[in-house]
PDB file of N, CA and C in Angstrom:
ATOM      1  N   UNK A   1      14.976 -22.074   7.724  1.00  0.00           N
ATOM      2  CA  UNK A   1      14.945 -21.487   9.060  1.00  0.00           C
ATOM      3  C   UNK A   1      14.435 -20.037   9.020  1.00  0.00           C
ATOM      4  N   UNK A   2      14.832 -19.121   7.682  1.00  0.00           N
ATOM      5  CA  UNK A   2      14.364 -18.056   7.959  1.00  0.00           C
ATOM      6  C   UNK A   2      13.449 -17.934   6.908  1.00  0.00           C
ATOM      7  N   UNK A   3      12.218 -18.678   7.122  1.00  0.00           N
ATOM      8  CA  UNK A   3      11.219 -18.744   6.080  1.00  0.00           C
ATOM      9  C   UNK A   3      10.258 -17.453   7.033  1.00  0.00           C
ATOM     10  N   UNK A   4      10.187 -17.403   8.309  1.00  0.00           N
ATOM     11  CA  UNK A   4       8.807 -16.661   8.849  1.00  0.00           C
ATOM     12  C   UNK A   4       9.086 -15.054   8.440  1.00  0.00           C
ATOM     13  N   UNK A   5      10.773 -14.900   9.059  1.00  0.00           N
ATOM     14  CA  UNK A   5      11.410 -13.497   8.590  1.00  0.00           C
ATOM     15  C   UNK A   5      10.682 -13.257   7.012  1.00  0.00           C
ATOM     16  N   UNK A   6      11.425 -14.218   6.617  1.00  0.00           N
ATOM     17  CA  UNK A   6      10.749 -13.484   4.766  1.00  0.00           C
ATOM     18  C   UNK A   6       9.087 -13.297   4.322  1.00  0.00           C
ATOM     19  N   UNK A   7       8.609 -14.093   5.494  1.00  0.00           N
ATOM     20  CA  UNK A   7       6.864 -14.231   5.051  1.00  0.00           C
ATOM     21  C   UNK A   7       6.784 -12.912   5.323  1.00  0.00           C
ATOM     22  N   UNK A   8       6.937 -12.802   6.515  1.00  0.00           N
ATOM     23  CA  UNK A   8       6.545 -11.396   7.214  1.00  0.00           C
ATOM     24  C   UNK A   8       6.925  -9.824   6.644  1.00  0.00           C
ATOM     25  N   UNK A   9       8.124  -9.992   6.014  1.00  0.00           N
ATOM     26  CA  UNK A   9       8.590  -9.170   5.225  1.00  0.00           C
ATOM     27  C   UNK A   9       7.749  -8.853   3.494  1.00  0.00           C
ATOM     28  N   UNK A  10       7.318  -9.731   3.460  1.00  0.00           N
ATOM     29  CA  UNK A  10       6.388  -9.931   2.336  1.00  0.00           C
ATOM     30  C   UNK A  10       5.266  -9.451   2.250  1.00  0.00           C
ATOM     31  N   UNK A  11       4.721 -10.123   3.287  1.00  0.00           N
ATOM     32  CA  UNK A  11       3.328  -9.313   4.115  1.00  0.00           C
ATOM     33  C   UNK A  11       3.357  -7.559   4.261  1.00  0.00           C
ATOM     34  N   UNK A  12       4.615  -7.581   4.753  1.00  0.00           N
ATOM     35  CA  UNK A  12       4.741  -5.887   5.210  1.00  0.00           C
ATOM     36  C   UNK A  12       4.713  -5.075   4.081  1.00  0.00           C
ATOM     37  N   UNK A  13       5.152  -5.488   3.212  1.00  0.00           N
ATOM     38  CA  UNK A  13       6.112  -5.234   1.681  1.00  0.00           C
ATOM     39  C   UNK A  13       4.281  -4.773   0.880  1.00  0.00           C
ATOM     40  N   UNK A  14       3.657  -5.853   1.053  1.00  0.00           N
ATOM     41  CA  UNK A  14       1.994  -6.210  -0.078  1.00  0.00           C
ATOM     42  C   UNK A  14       1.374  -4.630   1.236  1.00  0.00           C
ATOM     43  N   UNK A  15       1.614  -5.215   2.438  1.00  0.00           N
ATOM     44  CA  UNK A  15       0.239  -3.774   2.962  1.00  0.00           C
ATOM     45  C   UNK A  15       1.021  -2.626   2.847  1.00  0.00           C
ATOM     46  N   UNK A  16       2.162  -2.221   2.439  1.00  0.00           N
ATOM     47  CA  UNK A  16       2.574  -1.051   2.281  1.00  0.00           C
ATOM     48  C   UNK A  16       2.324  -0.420   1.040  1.00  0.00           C
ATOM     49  N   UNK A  17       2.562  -1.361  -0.182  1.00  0.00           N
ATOM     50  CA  UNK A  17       1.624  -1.044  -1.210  1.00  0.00           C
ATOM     51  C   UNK A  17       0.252  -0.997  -1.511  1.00  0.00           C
ATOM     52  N   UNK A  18      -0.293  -1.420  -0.701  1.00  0.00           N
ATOM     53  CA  UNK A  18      -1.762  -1.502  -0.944  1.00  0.00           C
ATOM     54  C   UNK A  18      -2.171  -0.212  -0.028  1.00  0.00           C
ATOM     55  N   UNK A  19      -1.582   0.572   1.075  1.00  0.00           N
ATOM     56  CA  UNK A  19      -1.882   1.369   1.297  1.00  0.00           C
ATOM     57  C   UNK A  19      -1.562   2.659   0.782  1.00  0.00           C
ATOM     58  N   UNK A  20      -0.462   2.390   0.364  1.00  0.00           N
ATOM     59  CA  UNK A  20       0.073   3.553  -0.680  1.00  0.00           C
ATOM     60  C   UNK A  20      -0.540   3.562  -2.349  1.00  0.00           C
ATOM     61  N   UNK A  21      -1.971   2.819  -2.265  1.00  0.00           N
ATOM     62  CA  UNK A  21      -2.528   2.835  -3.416  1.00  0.00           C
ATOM     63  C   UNK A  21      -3.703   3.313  -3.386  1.00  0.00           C
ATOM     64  N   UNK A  22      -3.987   2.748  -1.998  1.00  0.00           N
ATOM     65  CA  UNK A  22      -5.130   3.710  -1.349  1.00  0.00           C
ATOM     66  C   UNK A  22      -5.474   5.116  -0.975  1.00  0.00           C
ATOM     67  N   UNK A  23      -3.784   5.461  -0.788  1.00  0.00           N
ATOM     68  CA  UNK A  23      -3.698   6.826  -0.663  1.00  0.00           C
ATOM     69  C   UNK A  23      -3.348   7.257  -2.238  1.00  0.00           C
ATOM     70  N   UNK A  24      -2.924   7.207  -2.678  1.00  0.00           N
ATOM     71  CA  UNK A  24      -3.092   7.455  -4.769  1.00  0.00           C
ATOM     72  C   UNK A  24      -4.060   7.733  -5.043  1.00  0.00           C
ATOM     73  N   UNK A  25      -5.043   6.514  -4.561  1.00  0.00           N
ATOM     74  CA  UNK A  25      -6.638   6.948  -5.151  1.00  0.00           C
ATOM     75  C   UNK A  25      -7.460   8.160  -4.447  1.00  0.00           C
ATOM     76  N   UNK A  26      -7.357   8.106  -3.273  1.00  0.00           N
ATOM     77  CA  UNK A  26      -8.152   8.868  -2.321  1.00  0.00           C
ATOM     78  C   UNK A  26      -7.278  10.074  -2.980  1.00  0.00           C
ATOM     79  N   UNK A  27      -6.455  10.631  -3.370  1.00  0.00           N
ATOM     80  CA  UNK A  27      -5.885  11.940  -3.467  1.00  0.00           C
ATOM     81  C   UNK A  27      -6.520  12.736  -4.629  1.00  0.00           C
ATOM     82  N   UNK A  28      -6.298  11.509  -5.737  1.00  0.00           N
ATOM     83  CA  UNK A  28      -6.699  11.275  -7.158  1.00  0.00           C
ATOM     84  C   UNK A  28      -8.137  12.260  -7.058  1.00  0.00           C
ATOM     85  N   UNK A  29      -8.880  11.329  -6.375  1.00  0.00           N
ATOM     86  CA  UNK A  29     -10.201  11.769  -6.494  1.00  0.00           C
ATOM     87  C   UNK A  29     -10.591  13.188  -5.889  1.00  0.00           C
ATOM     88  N   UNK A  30      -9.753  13.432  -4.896  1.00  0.00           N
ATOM     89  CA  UNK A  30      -9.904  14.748  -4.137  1.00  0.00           C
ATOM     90  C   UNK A  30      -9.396  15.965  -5.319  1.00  0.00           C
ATOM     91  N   UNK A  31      -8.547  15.556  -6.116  1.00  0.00           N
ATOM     92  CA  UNK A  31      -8.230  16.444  -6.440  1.00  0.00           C
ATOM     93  C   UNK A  31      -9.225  16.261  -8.204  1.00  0.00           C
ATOM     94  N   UNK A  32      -9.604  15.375  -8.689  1.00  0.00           N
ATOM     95  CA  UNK A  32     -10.713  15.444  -9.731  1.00  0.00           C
ATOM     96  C   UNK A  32     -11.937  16.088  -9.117  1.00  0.00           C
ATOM     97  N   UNK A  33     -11.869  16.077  -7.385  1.00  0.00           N
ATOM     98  CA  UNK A  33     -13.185  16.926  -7.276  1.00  0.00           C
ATOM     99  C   UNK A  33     -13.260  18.340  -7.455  1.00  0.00           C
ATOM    100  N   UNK A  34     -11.820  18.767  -6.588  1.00  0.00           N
ATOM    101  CA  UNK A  34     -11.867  19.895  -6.571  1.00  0.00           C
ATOM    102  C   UNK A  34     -11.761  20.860  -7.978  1.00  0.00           C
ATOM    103  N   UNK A  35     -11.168  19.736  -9.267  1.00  0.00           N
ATOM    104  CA  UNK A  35     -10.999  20.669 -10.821  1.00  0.00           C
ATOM    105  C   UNK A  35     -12.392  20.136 -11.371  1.00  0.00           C
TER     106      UNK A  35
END
């Protein structure tokens, strides 16, 4: 019954890391530019 709750939570769970990896990299690089 509470299979959609957990999908969705899963889902939320994967784009929160994937954006918080995106922001890792993008920082990463800003700051290899600036040294």
């Amino acid at each position: 019954m509470n299979d959609r709750h957990y999908l969705q939570a899963q889902v939320t769970y994967t784009v929160a890391i994937i954006i918080a990896s995106a922001i890792g990299i993008f920082i990463a690089t800003k700051m290899s530019n600036l040294f």
